[in-house]
PDB file of N, CA and C in Angstrom:
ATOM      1  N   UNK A   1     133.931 113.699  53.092  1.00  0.00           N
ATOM      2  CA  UNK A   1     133.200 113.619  54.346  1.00  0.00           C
ATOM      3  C   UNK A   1     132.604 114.993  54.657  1.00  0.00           C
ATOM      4  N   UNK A   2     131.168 115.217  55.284  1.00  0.00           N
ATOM      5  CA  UNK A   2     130.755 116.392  55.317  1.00  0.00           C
ATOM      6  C   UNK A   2     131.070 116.828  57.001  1.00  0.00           C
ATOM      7  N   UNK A   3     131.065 118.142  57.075  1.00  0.00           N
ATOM      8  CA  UNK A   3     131.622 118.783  57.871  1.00  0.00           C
ATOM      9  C   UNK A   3     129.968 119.360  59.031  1.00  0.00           C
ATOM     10  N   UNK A   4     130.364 118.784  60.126  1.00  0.00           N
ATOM     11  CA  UNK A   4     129.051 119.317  60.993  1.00  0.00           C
ATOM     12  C   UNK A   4     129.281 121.200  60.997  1.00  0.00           C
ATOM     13  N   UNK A   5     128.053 121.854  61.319  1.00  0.00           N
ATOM     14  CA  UNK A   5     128.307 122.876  60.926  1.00  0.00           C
ATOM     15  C   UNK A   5     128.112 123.013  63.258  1.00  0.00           C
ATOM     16  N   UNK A   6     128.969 124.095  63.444  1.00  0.00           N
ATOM     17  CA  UNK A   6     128.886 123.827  64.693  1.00  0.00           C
ATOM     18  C   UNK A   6     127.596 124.427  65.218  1.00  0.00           C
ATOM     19  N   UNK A   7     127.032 126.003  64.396  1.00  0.00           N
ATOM     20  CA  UNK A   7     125.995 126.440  64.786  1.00  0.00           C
ATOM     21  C   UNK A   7     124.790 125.703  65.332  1.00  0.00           C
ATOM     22  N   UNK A   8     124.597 124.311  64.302  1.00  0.00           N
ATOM     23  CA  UNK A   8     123.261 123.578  64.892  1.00  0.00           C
ATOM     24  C   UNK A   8     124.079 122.598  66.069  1.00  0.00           C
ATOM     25  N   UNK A   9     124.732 122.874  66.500  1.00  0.00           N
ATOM     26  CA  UNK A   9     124.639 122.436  67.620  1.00  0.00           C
ATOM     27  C   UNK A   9     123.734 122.783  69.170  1.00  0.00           C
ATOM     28  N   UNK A  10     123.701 121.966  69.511  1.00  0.00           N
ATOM     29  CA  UNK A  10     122.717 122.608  70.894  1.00  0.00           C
ATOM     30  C   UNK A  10     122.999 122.050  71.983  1.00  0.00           C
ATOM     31  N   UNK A  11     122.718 122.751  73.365  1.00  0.00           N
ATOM     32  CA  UNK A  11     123.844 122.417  74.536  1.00  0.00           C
ATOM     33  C   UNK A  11     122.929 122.459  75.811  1.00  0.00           C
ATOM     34  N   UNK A  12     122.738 121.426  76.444  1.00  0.00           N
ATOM     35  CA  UNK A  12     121.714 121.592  78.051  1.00  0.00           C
ATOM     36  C   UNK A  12     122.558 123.029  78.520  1.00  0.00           C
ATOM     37  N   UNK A  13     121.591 123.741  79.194  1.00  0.00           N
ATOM     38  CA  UNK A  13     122.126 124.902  79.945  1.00  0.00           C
ATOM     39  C   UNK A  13     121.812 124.585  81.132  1.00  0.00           C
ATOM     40  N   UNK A  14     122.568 124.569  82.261  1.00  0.00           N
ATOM     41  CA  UNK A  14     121.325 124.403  83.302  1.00  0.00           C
ATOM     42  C   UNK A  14     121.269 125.802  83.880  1.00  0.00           C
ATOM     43  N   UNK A  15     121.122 126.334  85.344  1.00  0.00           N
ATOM     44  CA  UNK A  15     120.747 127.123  85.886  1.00  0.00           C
ATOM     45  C   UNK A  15     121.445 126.406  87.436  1.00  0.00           C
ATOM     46  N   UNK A  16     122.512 126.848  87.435  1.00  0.00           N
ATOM     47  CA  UNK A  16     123.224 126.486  88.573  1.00  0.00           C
ATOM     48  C   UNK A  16     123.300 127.327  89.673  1.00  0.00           C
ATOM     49  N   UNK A  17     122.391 128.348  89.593  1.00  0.00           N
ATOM     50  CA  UNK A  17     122.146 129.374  90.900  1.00  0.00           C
ATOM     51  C   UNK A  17     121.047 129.530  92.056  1.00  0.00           C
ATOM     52  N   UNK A  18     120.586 129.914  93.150  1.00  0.00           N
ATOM     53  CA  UNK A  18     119.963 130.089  93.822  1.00  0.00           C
ATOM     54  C   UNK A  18     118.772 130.680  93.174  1.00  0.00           C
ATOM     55  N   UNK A  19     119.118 131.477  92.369  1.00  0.00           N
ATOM     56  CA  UNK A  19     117.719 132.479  91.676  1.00  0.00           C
ATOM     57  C   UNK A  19     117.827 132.505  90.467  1.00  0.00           C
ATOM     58  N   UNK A  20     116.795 133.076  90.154  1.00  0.00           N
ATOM     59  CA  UNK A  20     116.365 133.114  88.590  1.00  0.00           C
ATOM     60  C   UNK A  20     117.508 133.792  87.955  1.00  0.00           C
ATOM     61  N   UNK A  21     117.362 133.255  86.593  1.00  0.00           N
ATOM     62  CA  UNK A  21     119.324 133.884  85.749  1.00  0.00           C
ATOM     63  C   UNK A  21     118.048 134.413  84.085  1.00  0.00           C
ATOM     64  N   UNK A  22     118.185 135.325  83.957  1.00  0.00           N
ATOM     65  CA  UNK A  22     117.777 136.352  82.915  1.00  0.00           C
ATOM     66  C   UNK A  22     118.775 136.684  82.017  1.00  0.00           C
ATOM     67  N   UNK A  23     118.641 136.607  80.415  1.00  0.00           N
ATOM     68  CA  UNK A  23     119.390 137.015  79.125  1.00  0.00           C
ATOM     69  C   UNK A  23     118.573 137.790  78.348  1.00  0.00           C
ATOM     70  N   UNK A  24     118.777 138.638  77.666  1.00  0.00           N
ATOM     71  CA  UNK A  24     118.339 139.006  76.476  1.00  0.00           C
ATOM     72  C   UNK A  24     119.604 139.442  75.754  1.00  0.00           C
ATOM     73  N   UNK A  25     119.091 139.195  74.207  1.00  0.00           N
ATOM     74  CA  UNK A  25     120.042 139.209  73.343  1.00  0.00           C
ATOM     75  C   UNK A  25     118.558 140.035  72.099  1.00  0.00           C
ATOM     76  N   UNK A  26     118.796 141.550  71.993  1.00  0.00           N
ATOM     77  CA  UNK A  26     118.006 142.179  71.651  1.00  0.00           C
ATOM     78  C   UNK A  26     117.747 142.136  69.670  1.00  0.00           C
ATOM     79  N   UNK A  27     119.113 142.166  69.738  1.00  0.00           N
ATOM     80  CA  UNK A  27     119.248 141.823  68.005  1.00  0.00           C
ATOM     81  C   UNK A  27     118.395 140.470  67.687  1.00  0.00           C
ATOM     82  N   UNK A  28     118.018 139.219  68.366  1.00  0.00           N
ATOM     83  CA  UNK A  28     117.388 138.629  67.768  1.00  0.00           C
ATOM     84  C   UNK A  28     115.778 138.290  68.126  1.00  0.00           C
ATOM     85  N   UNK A  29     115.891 139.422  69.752  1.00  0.00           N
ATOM     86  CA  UNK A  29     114.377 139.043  69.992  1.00  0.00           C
ATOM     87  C   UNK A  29     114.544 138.217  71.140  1.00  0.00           C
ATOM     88  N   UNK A  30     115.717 137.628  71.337  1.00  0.00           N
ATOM     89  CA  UNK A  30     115.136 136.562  72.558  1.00  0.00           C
ATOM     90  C   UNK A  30     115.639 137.218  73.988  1.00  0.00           C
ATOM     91  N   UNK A  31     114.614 136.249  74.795  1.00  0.00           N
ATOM     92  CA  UNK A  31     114.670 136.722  75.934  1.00  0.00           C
ATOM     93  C   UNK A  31     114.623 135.066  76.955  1.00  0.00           C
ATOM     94  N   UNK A  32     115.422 135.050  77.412  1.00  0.00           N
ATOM     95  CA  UNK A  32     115.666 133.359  78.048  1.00  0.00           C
ATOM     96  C   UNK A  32     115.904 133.507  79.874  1.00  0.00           C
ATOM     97  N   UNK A  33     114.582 132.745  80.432  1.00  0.00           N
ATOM     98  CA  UNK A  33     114.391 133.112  82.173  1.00  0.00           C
ATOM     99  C   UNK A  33     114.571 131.361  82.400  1.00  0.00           C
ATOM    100  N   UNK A  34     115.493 131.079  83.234  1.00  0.00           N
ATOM    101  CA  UNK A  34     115.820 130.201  83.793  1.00  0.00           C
ATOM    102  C   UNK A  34     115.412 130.409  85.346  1.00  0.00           C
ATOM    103  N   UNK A  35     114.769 129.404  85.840  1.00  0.00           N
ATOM    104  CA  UNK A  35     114.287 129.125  87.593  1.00  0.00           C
ATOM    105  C   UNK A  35     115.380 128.618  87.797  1.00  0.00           C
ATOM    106  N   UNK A  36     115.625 128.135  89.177  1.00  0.00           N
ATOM    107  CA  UNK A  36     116.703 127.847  90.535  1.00  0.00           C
ATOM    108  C   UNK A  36     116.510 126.064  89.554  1.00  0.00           C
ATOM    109  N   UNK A  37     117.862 125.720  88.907  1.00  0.00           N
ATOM    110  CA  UNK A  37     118.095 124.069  88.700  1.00  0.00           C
ATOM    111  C   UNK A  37     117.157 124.129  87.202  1.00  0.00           C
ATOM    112  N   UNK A  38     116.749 124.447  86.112  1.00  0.00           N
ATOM    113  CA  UNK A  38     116.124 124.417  85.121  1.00  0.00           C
ATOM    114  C   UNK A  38     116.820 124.548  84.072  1.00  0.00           C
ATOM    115  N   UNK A  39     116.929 123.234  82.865  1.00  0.00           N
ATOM    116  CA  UNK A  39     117.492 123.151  82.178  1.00  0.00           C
ATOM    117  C   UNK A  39     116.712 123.308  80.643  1.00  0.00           C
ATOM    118  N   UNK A  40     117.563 124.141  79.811  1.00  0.00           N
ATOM    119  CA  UNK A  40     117.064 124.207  78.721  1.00  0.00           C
ATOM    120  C   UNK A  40     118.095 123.807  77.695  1.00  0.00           C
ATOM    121  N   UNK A  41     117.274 123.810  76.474  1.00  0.00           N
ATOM    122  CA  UNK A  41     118.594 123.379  75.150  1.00  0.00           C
ATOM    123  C   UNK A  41     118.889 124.468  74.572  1.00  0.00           C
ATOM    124  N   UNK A  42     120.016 124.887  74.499  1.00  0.00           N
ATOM    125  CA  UNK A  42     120.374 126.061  74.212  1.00  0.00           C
ATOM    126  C   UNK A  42     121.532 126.113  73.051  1.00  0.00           C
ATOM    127  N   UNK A  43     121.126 127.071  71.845  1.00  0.00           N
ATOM    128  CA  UNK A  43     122.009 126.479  70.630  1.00  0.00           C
ATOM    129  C   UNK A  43     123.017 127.159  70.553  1.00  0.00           C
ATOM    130  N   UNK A  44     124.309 126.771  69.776  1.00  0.00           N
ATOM    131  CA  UNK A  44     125.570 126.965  70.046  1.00  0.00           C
ATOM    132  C   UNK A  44     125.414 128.631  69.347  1.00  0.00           C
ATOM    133  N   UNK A  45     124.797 129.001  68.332  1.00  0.00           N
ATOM    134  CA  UNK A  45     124.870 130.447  67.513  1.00  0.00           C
ATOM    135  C   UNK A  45     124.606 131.602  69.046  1.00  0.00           C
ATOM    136  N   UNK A  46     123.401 130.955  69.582  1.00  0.00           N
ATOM    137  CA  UNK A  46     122.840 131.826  70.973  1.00  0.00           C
ATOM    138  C   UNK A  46     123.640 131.968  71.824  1.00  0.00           C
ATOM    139  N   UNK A  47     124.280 130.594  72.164  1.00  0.00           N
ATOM    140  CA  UNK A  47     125.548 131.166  73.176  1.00  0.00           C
ATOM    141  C   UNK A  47     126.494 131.990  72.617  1.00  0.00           C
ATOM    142  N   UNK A  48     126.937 132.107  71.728  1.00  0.00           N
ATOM    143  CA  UNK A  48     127.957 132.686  71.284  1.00  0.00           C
ATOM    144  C   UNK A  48     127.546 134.235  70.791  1.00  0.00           C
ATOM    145  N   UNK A  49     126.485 134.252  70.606  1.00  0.00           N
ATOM    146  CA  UNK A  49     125.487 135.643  70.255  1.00  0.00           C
ATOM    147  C   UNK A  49     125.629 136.304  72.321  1.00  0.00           C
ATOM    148  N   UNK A  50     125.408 135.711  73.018  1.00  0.00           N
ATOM    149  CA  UNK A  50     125.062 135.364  74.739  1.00  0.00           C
ATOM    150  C   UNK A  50     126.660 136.291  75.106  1.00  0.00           C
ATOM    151  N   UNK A  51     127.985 135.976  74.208  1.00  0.00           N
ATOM    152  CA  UNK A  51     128.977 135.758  75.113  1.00  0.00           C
ATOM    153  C   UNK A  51     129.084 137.002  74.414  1.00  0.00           C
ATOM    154  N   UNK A  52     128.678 137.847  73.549  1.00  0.00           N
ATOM    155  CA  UNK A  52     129.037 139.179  73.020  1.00  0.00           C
ATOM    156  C   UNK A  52     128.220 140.703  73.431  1.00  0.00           C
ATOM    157  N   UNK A  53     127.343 139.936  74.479  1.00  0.00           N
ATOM    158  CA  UNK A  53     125.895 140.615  75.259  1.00  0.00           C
ATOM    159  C   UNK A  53     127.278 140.511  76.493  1.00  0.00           C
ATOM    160  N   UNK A  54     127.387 142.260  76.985  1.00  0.00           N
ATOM    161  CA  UNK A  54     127.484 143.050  78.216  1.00  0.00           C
ATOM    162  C   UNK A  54     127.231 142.407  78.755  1.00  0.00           C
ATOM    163  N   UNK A  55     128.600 141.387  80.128  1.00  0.00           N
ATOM    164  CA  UNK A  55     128.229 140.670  81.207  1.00  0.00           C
ATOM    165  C   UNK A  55     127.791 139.162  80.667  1.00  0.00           C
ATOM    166  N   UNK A  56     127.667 138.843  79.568  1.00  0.00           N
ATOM    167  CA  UNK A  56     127.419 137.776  78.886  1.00  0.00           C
ATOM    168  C   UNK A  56     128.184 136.586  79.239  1.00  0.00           C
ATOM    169  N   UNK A  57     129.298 136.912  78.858  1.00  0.00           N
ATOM    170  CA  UNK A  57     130.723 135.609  79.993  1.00  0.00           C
ATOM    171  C   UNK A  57     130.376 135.408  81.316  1.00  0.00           C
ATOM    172  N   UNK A  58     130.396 136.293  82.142  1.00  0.00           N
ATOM    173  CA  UNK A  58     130.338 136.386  83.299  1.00  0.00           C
ATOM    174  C   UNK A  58     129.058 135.743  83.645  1.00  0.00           C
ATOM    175  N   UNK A  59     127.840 135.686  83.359  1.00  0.00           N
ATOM    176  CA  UNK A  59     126.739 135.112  83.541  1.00  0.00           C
ATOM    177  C   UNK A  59     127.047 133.817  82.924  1.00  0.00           C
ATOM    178  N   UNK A  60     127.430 133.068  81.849  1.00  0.00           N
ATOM    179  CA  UNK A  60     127.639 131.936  81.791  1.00  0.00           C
ATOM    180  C   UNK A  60     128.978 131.418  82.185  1.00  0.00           C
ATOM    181  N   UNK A  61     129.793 132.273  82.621  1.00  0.00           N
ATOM    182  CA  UNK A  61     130.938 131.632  83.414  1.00  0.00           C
ATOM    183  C   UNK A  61     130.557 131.253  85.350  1.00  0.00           C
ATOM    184  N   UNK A  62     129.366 132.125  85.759  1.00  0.00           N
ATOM    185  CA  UNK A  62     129.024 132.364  87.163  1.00  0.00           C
ATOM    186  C   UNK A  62     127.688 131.274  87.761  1.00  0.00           C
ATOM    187  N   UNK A  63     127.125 131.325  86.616  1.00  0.00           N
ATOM    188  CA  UNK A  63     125.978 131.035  86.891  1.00  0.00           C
ATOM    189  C   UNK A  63     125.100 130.024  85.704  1.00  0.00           C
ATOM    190  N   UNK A  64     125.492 129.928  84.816  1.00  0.00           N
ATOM    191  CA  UNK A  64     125.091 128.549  84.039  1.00  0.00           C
ATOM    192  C   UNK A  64     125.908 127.695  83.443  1.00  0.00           C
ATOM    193  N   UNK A  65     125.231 126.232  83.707  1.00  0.00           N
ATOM    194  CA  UNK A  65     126.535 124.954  83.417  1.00  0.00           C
ATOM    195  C   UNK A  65     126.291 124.216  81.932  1.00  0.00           C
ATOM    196  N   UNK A  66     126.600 124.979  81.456  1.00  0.00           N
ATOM    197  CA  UNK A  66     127.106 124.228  79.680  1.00  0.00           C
ATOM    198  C   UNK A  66     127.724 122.832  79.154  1.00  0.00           C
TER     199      UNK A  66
END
Protein backbone atom coordinates (compact mmCIF):
# COMPACT_ATOMS: atom_id res chain seq x y z
CA UNK A 1 0.00 0.00 0.00
CA UNK A 2 1.48 3.42 -0.86
CA UNK A 3 2.08 5.86 1.73
CA UNK A 4 0.50 9.59 1.28
CA UNK A 5 3.37 11.80 1.51
CA UNK A 6 2.08 14.45 4.11
CA UNK A 7 3.88 17.45 2.40
CA UNK A 8 1.21 17.53 -0.52
CA UNK A 9 -1.13 17.97 1.70
CA UNK A 10 -3.03 21.26 1.79
CA UNK A 11 -5.14 22.93 4.50
CA UNK A 12 -8.02 25.98 4.28
CA UNK A 13 -6.34 28.71 6.39
CA UNK A 14 -8.73 31.09 7.28
CA UNK A 15 -8.02 34.51 8.76
CA UNK A 16 -9.82 34.58 12.00
CA UNK A 17 -8.88 38.20 12.98
CA UNK A 18 -10.16 41.68 12.81
CA UNK A 19 -7.21 42.75 10.46
CA UNK A 20 -5.07 41.80 7.95
CA UNK A 21 -2.55 38.71 9.18
CA UNK A 22 0.93 38.98 7.09
CA UNK A 23 3.77 35.96 6.69
CA UNK A 24 6.80 35.83 4.99
CA UNK A 25 8.91 32.95 4.89
CA UNK A 26 12.10 34.50 3.08
CA UNK A 27 13.99 31.24 2.20
CA UNK A 28 11.33 30.45 -0.25
CA UNK A 29 10.12 33.78 -1.53
CA UNK A 30 6.70 33.75 -0.23
CA UNK A 31 4.88 36.31 1.11
CA UNK A 32 1.03 35.40 2.16
CA UNK A 33 -1.63 38.68 3.10
CA UNK A 34 -4.80 37.44 4.38
CA UNK A 35 -7.98 40.22 4.74
CA UNK A 36 -10.45 40.16 7.90
CA UNK A 37 -12.37 36.23 7.21
CA UNK A 38 -10.25 35.15 3.87
CA UNK A 39 -9.49 31.81 3.22
CA UNK A 40 -6.71 30.33 1.40
CA UNK A 41 -5.21 26.72 0.68
CA UNK A 42 -2.32 26.52 2.35
CA UNK A 43 0.21 23.49 2.02
CA UNK A 44 1.29 21.40 4.81
CA UNK A 45 5.51 21.93 3.82
CA UNK A 46 4.48 26.03 4.20
CA UNK A 47 2.95 25.65 7.39
CA UNK A 48 5.51 23.87 8.82
CA UNK A 49 8.27 26.09 6.98
CA UNK A 50 5.46 29.11 8.80
CA UNK A 51 5.95 27.41 12.34
CA UNK A 52 9.94 27.79 12.19
CA UNK A 53 9.54 31.72 11.05
CA UNK A 54 10.02 34.05 14.45
CA UNK A 55 6.45 34.37 15.98
CA UNK A 56 5.31 31.79 13.43
CA UNK A 57 3.24 29.58 16.19
CA UNK A 58 1.96 32.36 17.72
CA UNK A 59 0.43 33.83 14.53
CA UNK A 60 -1.09 30.54 13.62
CA UNK A 61 -1.93 29.64 17.10
CA UNK A 62 -3.64 33.53 17.56
CA UNK A 63 -4.88 34.33 14.57
CA UNK A 64 -5.38 31.66 11.79
CA UNK A 65 -7.83 28.59 11.80
CA UNK A 66 -6.25 25.45 10.22
Amino acid sequence: MAKLNPKTYFYNVKNRSAGVVVYKIPEEGIVRRFMPGETKRISYDELLKLSYQPGGREMMANFLQI
